[in-house]
N, C-alpha and C. Protein backbone atom coordinates (compact mmCIF):
# COMPACT_ATOMS: atom_id res chain seq x y z
N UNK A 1 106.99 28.93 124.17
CA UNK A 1 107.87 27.86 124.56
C UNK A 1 108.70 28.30 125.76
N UNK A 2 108.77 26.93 126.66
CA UNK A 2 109.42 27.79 127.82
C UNK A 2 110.75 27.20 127.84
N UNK A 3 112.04 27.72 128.39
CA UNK A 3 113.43 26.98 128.48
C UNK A 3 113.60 27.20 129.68
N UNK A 4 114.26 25.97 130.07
CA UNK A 4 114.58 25.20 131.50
C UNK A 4 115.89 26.03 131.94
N UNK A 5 116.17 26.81 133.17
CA UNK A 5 117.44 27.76 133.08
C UNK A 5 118.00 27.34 134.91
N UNK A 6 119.24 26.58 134.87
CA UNK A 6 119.48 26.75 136.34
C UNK A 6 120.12 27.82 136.32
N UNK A 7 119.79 28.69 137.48
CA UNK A 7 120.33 29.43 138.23
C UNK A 7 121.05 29.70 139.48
N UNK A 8 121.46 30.00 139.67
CA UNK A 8 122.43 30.27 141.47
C UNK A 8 121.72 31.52 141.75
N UNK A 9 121.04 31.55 143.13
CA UNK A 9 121.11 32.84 143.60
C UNK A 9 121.70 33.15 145.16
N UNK A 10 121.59 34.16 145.33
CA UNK A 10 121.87 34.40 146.88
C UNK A 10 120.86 33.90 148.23
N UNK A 11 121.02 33.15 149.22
CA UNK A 11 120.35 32.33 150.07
C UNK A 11 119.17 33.22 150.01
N UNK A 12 119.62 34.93 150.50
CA UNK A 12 118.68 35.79 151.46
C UNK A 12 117.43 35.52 150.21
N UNK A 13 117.88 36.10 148.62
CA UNK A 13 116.73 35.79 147.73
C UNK A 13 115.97 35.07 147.90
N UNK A 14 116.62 33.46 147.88
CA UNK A 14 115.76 32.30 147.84
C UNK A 14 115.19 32.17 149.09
N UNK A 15 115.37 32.83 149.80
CA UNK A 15 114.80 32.89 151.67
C UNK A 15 113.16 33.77 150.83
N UNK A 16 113.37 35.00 150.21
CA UNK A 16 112.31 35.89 149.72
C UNK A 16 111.63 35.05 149.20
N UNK A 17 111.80 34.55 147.98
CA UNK A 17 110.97 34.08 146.72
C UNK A 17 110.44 32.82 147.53
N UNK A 18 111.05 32.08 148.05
CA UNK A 18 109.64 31.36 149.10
C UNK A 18 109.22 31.81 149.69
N UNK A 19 108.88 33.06 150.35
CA UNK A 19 108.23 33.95 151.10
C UNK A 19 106.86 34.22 150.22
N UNK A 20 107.53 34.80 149.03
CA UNK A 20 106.30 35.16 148.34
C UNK A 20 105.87 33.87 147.87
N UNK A 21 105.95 32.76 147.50
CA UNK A 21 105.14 31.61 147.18
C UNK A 21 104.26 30.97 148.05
N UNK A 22 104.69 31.65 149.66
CA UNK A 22 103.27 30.75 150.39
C UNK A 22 102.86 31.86 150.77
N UNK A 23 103.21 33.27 150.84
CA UNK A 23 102.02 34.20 150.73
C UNK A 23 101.00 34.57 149.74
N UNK A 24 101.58 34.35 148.24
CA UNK A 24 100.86 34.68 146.88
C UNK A 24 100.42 33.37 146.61
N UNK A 25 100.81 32.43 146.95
CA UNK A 25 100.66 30.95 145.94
C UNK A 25 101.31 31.18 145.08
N UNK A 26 101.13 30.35 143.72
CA UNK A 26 101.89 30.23 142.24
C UNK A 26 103.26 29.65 142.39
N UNK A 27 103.80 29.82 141.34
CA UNK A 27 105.56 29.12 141.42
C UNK A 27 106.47 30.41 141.40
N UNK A 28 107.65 29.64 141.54
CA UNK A 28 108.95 30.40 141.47
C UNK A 28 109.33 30.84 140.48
N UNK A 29 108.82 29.97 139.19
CA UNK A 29 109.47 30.00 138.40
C UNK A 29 108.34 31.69 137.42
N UNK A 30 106.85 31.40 137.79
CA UNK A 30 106.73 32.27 137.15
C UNK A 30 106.67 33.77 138.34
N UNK A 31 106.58 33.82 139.22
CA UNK A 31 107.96 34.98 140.03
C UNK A 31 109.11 35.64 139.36
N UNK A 32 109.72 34.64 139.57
CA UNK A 32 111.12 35.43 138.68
C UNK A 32 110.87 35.71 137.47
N UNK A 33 110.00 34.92 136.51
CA UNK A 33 109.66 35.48 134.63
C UNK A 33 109.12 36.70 135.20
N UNK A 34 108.08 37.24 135.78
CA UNK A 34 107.76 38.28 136.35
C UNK A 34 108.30 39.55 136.25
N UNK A 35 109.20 39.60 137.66
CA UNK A 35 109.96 39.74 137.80
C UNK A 35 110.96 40.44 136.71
N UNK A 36 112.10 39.37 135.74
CA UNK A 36 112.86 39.76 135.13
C UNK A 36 112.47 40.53 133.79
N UNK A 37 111.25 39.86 133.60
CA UNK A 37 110.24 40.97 132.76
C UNK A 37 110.04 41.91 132.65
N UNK A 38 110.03 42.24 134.04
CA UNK A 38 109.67 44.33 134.43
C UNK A 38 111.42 44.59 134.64
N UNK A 39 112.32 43.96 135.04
CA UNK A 39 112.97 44.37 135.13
C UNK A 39 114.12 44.89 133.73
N UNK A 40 113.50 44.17 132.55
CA UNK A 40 114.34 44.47 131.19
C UNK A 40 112.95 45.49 130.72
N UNK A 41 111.62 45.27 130.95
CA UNK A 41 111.06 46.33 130.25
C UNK A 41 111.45 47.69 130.96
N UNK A 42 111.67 48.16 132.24
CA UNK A 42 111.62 49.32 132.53
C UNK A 42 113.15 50.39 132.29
N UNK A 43 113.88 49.02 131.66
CA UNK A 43 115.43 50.19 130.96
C UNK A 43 116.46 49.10 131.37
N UNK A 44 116.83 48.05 131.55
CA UNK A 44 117.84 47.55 131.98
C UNK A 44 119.03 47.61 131.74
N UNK A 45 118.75 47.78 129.64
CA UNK A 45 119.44 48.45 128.91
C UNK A 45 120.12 49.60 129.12
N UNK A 46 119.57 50.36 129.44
CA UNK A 46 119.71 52.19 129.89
C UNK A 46 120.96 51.97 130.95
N UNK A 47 120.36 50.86 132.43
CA UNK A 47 121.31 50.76 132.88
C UNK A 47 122.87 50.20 132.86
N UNK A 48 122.83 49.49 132.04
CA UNK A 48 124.03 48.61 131.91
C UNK A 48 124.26 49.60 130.44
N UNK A 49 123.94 50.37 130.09
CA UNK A 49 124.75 51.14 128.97
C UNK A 49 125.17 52.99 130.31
N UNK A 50 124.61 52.67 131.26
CA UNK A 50 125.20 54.26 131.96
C UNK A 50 126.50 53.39 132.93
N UNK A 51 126.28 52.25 132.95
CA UNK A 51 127.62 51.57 133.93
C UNK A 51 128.99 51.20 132.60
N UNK A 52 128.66 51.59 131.83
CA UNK A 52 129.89 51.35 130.53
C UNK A 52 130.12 52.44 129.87
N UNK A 53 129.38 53.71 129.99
CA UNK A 53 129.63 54.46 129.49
C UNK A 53 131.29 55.00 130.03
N UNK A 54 131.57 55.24 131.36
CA UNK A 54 132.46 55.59 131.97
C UNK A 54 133.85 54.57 131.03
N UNK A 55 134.11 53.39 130.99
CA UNK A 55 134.99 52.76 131.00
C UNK A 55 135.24 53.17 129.52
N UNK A 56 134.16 53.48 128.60
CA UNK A 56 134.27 53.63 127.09
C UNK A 56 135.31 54.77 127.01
N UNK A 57 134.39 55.92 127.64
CA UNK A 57 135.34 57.06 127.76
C UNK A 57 136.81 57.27 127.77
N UNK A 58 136.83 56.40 129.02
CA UNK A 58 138.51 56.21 129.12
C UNK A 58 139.32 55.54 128.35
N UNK A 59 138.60 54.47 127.52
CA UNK A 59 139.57 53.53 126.65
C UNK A 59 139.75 54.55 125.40
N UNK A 60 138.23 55.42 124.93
CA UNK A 60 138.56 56.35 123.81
C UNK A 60 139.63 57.24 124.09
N UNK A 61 139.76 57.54 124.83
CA UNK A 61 141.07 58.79 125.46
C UNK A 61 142.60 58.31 125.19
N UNK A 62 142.46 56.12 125.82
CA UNK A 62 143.59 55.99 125.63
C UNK A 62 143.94 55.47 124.05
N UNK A 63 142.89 55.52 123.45
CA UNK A 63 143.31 55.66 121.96
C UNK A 63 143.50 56.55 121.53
N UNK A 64 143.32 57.53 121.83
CA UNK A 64 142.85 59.47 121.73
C UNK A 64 144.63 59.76 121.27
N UNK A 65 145.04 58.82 122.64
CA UNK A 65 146.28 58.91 123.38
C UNK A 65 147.65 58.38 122.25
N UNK A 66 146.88 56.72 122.37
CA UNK A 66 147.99 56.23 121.24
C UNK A 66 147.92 56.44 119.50
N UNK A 67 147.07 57.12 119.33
CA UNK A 67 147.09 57.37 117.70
C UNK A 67 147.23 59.03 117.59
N UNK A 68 147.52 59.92 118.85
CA UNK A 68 148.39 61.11 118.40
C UNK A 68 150.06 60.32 118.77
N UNK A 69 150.30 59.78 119.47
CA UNK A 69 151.69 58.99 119.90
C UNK A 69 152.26 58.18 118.44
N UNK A 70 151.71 58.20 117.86
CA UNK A 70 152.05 57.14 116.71
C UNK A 70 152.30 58.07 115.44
N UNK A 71 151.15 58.96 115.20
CA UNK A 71 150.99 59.99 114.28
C UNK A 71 152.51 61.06 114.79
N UNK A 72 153.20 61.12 116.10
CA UNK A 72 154.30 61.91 116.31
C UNK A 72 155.71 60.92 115.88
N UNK A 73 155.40 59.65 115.67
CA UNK A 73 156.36 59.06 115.67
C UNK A 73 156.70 58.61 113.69
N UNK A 74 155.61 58.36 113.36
CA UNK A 74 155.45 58.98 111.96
C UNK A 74 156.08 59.80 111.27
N UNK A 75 155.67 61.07 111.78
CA UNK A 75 155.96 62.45 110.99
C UNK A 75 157.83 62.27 111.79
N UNK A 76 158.18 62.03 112.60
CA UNK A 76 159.33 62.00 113.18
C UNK A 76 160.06 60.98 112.06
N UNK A 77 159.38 60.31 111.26
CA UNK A 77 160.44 59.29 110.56
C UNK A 77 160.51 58.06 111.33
N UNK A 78 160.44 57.59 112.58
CA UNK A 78 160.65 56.82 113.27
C UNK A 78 159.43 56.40 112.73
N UNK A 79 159.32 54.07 112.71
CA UNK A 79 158.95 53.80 112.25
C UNK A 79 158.82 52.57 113.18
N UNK A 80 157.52 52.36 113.99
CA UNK A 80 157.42 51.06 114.67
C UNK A 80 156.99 49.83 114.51
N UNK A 81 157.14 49.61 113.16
CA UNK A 81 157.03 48.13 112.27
C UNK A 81 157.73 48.51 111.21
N UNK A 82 158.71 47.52 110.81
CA UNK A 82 159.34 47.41 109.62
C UNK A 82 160.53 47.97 109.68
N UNK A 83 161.10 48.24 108.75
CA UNK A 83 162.15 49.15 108.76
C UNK A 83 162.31 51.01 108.69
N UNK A 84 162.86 51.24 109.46
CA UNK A 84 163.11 52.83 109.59
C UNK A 84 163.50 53.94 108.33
N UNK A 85 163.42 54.93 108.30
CA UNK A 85 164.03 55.61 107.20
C UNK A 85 165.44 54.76 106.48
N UNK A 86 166.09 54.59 107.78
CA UNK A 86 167.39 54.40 107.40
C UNK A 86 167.81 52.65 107.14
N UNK A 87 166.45 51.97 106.77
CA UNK A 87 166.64 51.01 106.68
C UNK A 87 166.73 49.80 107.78
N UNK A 88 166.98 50.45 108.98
CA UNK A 88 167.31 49.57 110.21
C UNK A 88 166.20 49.14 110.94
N UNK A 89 165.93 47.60 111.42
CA UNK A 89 165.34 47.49 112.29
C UNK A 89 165.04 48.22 113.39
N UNK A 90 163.58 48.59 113.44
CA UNK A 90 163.41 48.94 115.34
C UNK A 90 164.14 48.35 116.32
């Protein structure tokens, strides 16, 4: 079954992909299935998991960050929800 998908692309592309339709014949449409075919079989995954790996890193760090910050504020007695040792609002 096939599904109907508009897309936007960049002019220069759509300048290409009619390039290749009156040099190859066939359609556009199965071009791009083609196309996006080889482009998820050969790792696409791989890539878009090595472009997130970086940002993961850093967000783990800044949790790294706020759950020793919290764990010092803890053992300190200080208490950033609820009431304090001493009963008092934060």
């Amino acid at each position: 079954m096939k599904v109907r998908q508009n897309l936007y692309i960049d002019r220069d592309l759509s300048n290409a992909l009619d390039g290749l339709v009156i040099r190859r014949g066939g359609n556009k449409s199965r071009i791009v299935n083609e196309a996006l075919k080889t482009f998820l079989a050969r790792g696409a995954g791989k890539e878009i998991d090595d472009l997130l790996k970086p940002r993961l890193a850093v967000g783990n760090a800044r949790f790294e960050r706020f759950i020793a910050q919290l764990g010092r504020q803890i053992a300190g007695g200080k208490r950033t929800l609820g009431p304090d040792v001493d009963g008092e609002m934060p």
